[in-house]
N, C-alpha and C. Protein backbone atom coordinates (compact mmCIF):
# COMPACT_ATOMS: atom_id res chain seq x y z
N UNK A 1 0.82 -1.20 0.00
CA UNK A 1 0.00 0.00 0.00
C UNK A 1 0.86 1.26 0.00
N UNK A 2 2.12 1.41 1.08
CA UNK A 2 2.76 2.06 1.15
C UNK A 2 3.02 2.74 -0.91
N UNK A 3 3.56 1.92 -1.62
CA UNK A 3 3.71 2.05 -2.79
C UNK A 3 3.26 2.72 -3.94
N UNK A 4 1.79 2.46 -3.43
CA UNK A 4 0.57 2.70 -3.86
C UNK A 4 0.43 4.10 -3.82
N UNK A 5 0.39 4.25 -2.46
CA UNK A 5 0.10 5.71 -1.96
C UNK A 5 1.61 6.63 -2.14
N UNK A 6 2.50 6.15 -2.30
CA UNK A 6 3.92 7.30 -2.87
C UNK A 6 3.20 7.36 -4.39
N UNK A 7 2.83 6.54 -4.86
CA UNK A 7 2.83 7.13 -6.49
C UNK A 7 1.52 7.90 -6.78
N UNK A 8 0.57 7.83 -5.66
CA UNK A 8 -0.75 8.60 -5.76
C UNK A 8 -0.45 9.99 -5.36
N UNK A 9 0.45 9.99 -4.41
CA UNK A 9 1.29 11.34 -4.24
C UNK A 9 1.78 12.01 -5.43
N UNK A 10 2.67 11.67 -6.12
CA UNK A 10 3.67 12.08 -7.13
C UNK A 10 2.43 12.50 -8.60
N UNK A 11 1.01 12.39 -8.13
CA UNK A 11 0.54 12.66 -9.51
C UNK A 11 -0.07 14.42 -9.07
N UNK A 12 -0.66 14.98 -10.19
CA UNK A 12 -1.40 16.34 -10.53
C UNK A 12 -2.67 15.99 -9.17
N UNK A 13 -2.99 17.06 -8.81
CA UNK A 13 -3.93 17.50 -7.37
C UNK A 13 -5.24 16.61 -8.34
N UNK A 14 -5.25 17.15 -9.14
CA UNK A 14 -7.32 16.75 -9.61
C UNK A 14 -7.14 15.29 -10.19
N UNK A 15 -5.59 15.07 -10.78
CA UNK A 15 -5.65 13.24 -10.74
C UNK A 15 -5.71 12.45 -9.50
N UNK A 16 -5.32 13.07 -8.16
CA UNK A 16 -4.93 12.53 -7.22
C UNK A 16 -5.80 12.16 -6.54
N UNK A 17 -7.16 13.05 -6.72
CA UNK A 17 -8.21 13.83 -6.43
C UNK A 17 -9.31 12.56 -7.02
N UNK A 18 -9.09 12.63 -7.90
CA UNK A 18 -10.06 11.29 -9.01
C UNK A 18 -9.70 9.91 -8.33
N UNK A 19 -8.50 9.42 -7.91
CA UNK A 19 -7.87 8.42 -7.93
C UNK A 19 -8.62 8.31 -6.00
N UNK A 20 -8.59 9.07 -5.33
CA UNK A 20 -8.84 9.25 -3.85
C UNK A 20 -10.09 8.32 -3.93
N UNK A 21 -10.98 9.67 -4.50
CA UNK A 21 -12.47 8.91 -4.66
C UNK A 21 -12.95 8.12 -4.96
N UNK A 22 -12.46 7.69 -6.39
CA UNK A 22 -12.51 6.30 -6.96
C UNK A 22 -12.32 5.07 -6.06
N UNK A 23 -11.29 5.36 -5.23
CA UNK A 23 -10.44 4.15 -4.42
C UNK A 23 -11.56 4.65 -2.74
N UNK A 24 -12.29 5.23 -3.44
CA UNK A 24 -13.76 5.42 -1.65
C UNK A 24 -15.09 5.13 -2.23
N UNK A 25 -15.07 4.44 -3.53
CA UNK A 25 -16.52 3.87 -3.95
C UNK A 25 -16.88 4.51 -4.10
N UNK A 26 -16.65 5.92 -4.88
CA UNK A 26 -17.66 6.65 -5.69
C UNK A 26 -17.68 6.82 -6.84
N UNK A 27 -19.35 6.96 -7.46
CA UNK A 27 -19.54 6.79 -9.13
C UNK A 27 -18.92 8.00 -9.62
N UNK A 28 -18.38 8.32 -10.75
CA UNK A 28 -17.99 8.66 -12.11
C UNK A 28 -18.98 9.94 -11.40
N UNK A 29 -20.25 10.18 -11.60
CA UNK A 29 -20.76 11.40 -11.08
C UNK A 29 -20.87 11.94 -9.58
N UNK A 30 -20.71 11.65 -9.00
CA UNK A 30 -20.08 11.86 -7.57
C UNK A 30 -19.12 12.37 -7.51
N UNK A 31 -17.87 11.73 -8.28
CA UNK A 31 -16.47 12.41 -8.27
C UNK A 31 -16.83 13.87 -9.25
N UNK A 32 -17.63 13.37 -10.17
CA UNK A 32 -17.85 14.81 -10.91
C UNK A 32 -18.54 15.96 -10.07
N UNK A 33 -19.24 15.50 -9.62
CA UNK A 33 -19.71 16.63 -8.70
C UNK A 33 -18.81 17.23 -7.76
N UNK A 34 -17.97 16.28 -7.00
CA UNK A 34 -17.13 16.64 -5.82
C UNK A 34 -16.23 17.38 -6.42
N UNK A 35 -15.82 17.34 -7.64
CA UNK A 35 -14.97 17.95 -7.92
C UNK A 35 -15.32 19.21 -9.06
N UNK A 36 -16.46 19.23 -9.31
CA UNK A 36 -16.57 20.55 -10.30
C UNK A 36 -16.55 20.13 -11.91
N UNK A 37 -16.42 19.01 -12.16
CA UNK A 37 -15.89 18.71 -13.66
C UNK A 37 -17.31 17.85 -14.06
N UNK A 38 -16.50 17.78 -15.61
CA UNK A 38 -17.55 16.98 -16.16
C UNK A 38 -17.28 15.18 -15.89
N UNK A 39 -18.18 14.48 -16.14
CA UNK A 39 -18.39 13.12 -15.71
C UNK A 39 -17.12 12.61 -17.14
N UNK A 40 -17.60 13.11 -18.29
CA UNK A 40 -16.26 12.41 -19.20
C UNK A 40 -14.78 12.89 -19.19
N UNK A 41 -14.91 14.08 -18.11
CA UNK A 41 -13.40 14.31 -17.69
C UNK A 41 -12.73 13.23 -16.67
N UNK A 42 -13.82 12.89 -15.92
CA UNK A 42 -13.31 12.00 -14.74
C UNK A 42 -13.07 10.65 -15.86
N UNK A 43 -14.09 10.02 -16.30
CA UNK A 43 -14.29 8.82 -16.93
C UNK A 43 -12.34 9.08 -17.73
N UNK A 44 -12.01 9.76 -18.68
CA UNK A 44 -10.93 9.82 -19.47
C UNK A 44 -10.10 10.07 -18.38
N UNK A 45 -9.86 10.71 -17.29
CA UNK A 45 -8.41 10.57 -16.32
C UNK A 45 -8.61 9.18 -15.52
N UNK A 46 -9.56 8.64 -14.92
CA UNK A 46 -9.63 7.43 -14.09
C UNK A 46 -9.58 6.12 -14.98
């Protein structure tokens, strides 16, 4: 895990951001919402 989480570090805030949520069971629009973006922005970075 340790591993995991150094390289989730080393990425861009709103990839890191996508990758958080994703990895806390939330849908594609959830993360879109939480984060301000569109649902095919998340879908194309995750």
């Amino acid at each position: 895990m340790d591993v995991l989480y150094n390289a989730i570090k080393k990425l861009k805030e709103i990839d890191r951001a996508i990758i958080i949520l994703y990895l806390e069971d939330k849908s594609y629009k959830e993360i879109a919402d939480v984060l301000g973006i569109k649902v095919n922005l998340v879908v194309v970075k995750g």
